[in-house]
Each structure stands twice: as structure tokens, then as C-alpha cells.
C-alpha atoms as a PDB file:
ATOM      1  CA  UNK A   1     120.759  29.159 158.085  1.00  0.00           C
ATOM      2  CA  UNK A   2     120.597  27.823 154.808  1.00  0.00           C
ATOM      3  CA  UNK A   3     116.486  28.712 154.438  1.00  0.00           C
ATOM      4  CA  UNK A   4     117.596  31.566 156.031  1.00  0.00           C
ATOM      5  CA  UNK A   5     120.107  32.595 152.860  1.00  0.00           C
ATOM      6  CA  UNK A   6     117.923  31.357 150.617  1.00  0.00           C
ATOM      7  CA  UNK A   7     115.397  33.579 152.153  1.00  0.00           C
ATOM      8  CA  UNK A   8     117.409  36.839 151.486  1.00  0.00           C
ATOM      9  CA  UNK A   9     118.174  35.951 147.811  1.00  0.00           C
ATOM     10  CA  UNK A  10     114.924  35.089 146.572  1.00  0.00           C
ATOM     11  CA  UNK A  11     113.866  38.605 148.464  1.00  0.00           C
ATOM     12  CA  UNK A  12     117.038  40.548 146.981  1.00  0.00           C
ATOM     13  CA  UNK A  13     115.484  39.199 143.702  1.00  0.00           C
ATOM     14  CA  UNK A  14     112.316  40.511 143.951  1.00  0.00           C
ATOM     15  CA  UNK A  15     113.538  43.677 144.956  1.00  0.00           C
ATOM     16  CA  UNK A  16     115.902  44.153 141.744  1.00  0.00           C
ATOM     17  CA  UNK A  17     113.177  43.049 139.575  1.00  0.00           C
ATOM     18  CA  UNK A  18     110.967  45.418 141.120  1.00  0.00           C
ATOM     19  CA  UNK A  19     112.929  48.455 140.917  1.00  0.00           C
ATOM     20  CA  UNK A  20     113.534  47.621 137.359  1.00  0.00           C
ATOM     21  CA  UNK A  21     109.876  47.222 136.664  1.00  0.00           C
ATOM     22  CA  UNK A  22     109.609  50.863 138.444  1.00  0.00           C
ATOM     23  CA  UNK A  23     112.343  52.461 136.600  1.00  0.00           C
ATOM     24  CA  UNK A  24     110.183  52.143 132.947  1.00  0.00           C
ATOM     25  CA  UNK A  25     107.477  53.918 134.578  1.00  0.00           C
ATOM     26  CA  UNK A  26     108.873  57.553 134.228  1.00  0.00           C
ATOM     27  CA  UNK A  27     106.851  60.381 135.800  1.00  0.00           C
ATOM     28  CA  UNK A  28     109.025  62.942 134.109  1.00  0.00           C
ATOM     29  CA  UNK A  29     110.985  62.771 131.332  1.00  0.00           C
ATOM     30  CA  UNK A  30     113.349  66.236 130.611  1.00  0.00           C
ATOM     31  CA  UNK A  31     113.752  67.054 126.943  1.00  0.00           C
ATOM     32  CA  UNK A  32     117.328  66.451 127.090  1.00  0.00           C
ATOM     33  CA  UNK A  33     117.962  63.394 129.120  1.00  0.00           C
ATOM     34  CA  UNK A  34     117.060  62.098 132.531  1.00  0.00           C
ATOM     35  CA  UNK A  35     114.022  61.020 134.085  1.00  0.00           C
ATOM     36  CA  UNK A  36     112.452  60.963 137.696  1.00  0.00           C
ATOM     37  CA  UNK A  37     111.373  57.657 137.894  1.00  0.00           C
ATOM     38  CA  UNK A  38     108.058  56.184 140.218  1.00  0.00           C
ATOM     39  CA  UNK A  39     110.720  55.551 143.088  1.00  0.00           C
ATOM     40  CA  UNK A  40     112.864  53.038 141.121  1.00  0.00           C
ATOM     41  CA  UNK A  41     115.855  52.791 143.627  1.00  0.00           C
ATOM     42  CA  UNK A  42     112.951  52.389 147.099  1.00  0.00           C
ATOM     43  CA  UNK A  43     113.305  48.605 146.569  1.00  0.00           C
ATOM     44  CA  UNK A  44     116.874  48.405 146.919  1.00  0.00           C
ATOM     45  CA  UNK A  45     116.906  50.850 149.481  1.00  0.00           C
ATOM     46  CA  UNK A  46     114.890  49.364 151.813  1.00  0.00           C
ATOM     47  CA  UNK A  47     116.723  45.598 151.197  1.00  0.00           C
ATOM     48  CA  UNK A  48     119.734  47.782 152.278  1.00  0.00           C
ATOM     49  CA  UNK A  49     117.610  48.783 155.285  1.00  0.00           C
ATOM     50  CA  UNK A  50     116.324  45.483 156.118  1.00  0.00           C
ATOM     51  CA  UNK A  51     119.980  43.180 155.289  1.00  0.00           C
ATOM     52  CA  UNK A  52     123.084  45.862 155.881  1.00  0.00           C
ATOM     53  CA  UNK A  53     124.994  46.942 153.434  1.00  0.00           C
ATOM     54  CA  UNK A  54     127.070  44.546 152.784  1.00  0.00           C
ATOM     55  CA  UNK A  55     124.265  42.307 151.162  1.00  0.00           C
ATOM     56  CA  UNK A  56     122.414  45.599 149.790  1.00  0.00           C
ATOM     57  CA  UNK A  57     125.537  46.488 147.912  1.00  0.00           C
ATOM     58  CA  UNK A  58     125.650  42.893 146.112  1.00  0.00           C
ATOM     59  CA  UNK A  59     122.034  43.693 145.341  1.00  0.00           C
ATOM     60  CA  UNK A  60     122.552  46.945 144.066  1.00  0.00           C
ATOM     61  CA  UNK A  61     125.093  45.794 141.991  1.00  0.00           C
ATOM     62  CA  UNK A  62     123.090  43.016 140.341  1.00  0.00           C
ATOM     63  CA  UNK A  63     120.764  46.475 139.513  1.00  0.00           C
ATOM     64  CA  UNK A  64     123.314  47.942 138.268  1.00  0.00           C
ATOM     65  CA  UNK A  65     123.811  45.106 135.957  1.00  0.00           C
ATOM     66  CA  UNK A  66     120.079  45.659 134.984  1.00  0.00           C
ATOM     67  CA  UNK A  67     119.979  49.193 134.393  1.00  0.00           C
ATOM     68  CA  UNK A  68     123.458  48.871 132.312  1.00  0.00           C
ATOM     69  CA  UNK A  69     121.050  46.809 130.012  1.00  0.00           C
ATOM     70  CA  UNK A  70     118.725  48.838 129.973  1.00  0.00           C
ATOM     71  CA  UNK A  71     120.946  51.286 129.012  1.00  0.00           C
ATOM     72  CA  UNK A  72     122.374  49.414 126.007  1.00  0.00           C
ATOM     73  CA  UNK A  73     118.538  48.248 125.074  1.00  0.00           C
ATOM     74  CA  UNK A  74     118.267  51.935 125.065  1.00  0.00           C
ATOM     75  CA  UNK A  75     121.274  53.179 122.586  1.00  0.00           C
ATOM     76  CA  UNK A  76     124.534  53.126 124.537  1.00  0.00           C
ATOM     77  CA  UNK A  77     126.446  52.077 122.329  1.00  0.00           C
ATOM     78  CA  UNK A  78     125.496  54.039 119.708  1.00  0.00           C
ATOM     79  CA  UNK A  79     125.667  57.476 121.839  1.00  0.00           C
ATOM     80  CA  UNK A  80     129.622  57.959 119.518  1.00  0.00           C
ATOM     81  CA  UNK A  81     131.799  57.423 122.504  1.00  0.00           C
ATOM     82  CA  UNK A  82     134.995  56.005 122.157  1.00  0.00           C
ATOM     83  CA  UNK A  83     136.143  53.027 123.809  1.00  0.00           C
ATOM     84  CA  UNK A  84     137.613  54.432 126.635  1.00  0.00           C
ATOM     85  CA  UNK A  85     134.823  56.915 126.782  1.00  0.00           C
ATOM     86  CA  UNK A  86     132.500  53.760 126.889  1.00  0.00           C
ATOM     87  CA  UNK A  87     134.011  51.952 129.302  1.00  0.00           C
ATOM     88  CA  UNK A  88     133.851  55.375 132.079  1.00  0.00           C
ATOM     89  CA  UNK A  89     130.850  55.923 131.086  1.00  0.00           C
ATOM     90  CA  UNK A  90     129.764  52.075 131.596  1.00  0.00           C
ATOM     91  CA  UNK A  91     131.693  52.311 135.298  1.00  0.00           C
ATOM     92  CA  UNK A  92     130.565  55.911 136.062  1.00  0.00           C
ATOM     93  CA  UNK A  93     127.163  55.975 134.767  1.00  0.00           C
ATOM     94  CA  UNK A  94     126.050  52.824 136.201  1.00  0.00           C
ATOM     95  CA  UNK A  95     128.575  50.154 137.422  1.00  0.00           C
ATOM     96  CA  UNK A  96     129.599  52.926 140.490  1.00  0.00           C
ATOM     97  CA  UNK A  97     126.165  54.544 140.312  1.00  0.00           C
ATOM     98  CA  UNK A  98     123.722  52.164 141.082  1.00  0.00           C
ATOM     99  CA  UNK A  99     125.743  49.862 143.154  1.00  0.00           C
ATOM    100  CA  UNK A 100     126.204  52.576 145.559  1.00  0.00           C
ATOM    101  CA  UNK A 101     122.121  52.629 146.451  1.00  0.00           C
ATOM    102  CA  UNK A 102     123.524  49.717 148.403  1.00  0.00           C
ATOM    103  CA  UNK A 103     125.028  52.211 151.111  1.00  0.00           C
ATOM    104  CA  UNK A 104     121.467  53.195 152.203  1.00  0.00           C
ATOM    105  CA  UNK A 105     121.414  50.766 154.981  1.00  0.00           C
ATOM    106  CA  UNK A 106     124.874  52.020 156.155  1.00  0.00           C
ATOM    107  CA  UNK A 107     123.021  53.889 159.441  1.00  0.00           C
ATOM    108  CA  UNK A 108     119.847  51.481 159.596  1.00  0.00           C
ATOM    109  CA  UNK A 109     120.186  50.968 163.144  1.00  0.00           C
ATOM    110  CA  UNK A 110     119.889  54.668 164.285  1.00  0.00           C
ATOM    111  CA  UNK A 111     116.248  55.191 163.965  1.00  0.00           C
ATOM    112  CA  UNK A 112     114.910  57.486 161.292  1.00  0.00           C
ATOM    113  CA  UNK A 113     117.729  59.742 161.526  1.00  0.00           C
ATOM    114  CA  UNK A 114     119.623  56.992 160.042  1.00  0.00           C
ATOM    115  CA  UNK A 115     117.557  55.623 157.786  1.00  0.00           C
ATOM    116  CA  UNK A 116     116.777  59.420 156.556  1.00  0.00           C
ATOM    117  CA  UNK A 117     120.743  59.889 156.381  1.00  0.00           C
ATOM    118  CA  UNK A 118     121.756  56.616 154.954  1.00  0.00           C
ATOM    119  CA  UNK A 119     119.134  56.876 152.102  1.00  0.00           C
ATOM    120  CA  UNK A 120     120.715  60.635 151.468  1.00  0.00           C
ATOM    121  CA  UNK A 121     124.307  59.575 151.827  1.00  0.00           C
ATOM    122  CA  UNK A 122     123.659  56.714 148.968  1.00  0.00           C
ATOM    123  CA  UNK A 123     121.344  58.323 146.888  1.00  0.00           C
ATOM    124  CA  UNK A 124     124.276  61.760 146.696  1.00  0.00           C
ATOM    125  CA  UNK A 125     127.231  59.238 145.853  1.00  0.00           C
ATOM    126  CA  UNK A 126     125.070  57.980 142.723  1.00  0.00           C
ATOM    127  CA  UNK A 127     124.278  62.001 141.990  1.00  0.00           C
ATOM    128  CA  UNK A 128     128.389  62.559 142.053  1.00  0.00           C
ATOM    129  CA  UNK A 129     128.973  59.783 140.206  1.00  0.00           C
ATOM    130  CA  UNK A 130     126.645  61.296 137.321  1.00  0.00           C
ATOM    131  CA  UNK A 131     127.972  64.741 137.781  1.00  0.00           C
ATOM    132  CA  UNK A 132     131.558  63.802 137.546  1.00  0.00           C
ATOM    133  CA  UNK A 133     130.328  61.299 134.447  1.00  0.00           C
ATOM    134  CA  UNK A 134     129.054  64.892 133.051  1.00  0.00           C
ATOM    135  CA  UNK A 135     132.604  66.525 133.477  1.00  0.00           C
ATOM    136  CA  UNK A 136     134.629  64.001 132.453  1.00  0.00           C
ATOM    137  CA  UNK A 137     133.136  61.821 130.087  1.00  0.00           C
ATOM    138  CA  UNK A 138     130.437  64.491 128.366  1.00  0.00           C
ATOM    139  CA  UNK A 139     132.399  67.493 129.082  1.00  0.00           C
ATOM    140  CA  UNK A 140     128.830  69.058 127.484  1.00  0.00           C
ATOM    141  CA  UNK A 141     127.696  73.058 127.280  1.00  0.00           C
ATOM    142  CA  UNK A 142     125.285  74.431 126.234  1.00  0.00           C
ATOM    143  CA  UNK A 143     121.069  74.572 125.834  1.00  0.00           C
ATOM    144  CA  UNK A 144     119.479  72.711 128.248  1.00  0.00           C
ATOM    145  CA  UNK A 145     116.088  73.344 127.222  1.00  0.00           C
ATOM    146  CA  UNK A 146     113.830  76.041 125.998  1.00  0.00           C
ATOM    147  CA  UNK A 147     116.608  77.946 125.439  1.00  0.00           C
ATOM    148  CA  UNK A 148     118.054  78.049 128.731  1.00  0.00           C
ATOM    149  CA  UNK A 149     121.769  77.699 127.987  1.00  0.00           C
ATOM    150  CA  UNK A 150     124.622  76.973 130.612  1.00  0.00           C
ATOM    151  CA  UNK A 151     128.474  77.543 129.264  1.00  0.00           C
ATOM    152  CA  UNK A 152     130.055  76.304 132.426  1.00  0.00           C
ATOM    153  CA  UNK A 153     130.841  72.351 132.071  1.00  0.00           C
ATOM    154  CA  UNK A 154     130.863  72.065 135.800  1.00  0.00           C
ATOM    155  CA  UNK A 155     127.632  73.682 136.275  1.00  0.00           C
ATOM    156  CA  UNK A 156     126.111  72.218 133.050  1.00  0.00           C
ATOM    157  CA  UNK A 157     126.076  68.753 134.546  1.00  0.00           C
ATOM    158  CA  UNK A 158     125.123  70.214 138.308  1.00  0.00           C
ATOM    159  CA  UNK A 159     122.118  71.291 136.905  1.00  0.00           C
ATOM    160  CA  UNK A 160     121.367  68.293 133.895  1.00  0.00           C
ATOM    161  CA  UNK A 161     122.133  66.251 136.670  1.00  0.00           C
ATOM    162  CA  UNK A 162     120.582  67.686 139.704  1.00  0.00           C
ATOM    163  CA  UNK A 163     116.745  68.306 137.905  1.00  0.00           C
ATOM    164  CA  UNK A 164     115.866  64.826 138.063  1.00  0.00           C
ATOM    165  CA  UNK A 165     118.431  63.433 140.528  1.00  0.00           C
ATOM    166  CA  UNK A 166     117.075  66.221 142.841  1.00  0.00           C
ATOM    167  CA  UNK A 167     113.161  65.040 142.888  1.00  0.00           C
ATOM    168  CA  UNK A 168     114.214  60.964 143.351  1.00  0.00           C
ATOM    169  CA  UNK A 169     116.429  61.545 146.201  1.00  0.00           C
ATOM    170  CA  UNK A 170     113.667  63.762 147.754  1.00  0.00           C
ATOM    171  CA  UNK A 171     111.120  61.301 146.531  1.00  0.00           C
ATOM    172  CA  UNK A 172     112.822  57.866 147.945  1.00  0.00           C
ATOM    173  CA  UNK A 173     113.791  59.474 151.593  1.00  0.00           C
ATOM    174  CA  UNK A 174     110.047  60.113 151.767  1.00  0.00           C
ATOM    175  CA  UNK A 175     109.585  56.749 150.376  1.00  0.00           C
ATOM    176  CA  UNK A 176     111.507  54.616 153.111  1.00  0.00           C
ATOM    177  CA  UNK A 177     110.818  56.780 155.950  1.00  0.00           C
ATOM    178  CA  UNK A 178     106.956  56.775 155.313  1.00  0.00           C
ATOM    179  CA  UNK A 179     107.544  52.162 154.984  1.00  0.00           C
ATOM    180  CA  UNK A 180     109.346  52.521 157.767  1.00  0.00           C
ATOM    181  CA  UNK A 181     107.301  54.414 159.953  1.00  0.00           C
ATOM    182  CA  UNK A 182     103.553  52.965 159.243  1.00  0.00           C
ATOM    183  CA  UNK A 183     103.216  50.109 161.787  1.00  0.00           C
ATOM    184  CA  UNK A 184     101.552  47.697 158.572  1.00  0.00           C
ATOM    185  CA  UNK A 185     104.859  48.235 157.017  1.00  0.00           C
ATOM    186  CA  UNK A 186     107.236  48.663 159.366  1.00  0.00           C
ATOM    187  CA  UNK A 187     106.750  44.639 160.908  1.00  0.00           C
ATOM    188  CA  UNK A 188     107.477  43.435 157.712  1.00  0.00           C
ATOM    189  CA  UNK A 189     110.365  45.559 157.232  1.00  0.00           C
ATOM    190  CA  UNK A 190     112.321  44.847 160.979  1.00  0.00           C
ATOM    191  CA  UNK A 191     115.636  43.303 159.924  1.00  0.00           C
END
């Protein structure tokens, strides 16, 4: 048992460090924030996939961690928020975000359909938590880019939000279902 725990935490490493290493490598970056990413969150979905949720969750939140200092590597706290702005945006934006890739494994029994649905369901709760980030904490209007302006809070950060939450969600179902489904793969992947 014990090889077997130390096992899963020496892999649940690798896959954190991984995904960070994959979340500097942007394949798009939008003019006003946001990037799509080379399939950052595929490494912590598929440790979902392969350990349950329970254990992906406590990974995903030690990426969370990661990404929340990445975040303040990156300017956080010098984006003007106040403190109670920081603190939901700190929770919202990455705390609640990216611990919630953890709930990818939540169907990983069902087949494809599950693993396809489990991936979705995760990958949506991060989107909302972003969205609702944009309507509470940013409440932001306004150009978008190339003059393409939005005056509708609720659909401003729908749309900031969606163009590159949109293309990883799309981008990581593709990305566990095709590991899942090549045989090569798939062996090392059977939880």
C-alpha cells in the first residue's frame, strides 16, 4: 500500500509540473487577456481519470497553487484591486478554478461517454468560475479588440472568457479521449 501511495504522489507530481511546464507554452495569446494554452490542464485531467476525483482534486489544487504563482510572477498584485477584490479574485480566478479540473474523473468508469462528459463537466465549472470572476470582480465593458466593443458586463466576460476557454475545453476532451482510446496509451492509463 505504502509503494502503492507513494506511487500516486510522485505521479500526481509529475503531472502538476507538467501542466505547468505546458501552460507557458501559449498557442494563442488575445490582445486583451487570456491564452489557449498547448493543453495545460490534459495532465491533471487524465490523473483525475486514472485516480478518481477525490485524489485528482488534491492534485488540481496543488495546480492551482502553481498557477496562483504564476499569476503573481505575472502582475497580480499590481492589477489595482483592492483587498477584498484580491482575495475573490485569488479564490475565483484560481483557488476554485483550477482545483475544479479535478472533477474530470467524476464519470471515469462509464467509457468514453464519461470520460468525454467528466472532462466537459470540469473544464465548464473552471469557465463559470472565470465568467462570474468577470461580473463580479471586473465588472469590465467595453473594446475587446480591434474595435469590437461589448457594453453588456454579463456578455463582456461570456465572450473575454469564452474565446480562449472555448478552444482548451474543445482541445483537452480531444486530448484525453484520443490517450484514452489509442491502445499504446490507453494500458498505461487503466486505473
Amino acid at each position: 500500500m505504502k509503494k502503492n501511495s507513494t506511487q500516486v504522489l510522485v505521479e500526481g507530481s509529475a503531472m502538476v509540473a507538467l501542466a505547468t511546464i505546458l501552460s507557458y507554452i501559449r498557442v494563442f495569446k488575445f490582445p486583451t487577456g487570456g491564452s489557449v494554452t498547448l493543453l495545460s490542464m490534459l495532465p491533471i485531467v487524465v490523473f483525475s481519470m486514472k485516480h478518481g476525483v477525490k485524489k485528482g482534486i488534491f492534485v488540481s489544487f496543488v495546480f492551482a497553487l502553481v498557477q496562483l504563482l504564476q499569476g503573481v510572477s505575472e502582475g497580480l498584485f499590481g492589477w489595482g484591486l483592492t483587498a477584498p477584490m484580491l482575495i475573490s479574485c485569488i479564490l475565483l480566478d484560481y483557488i476554485v478554478a483550477f482545483t475544479a479540473i479535478g472533477f474530470a474523473g467524476i464519470f471515469r468508469n462509464k467509457g468514453a461517454v464519461g470520460r468525454i462528459s467528466g472532462t466537459i463537466i470540469a473544464l465548464v465549472i473552471r469557465f463559470i468560475c472565470h465568467f462570474l470572476s468577470g461580473v463580479v470582480i471586473w465588472g469590465t465593458v467595453g473594446e475587446l479588440w480591434m474595435g469590437f466593443s461589448i457594453d453588456n458586463v454579463f456578455l463582456y466576460s461570456l465572450v473575454y472568457n469564452g474565446i480562449y476557454m472555448l478552444p482548451e475545453i474543445i482541445f483537452t476532451v480531444i486530448g484525453a479521449h484520443a490517450l484514452f482510446t489509442v491502445p499504446q496509451t490507453s494500458k498505461l492509463l487503466a486505473g
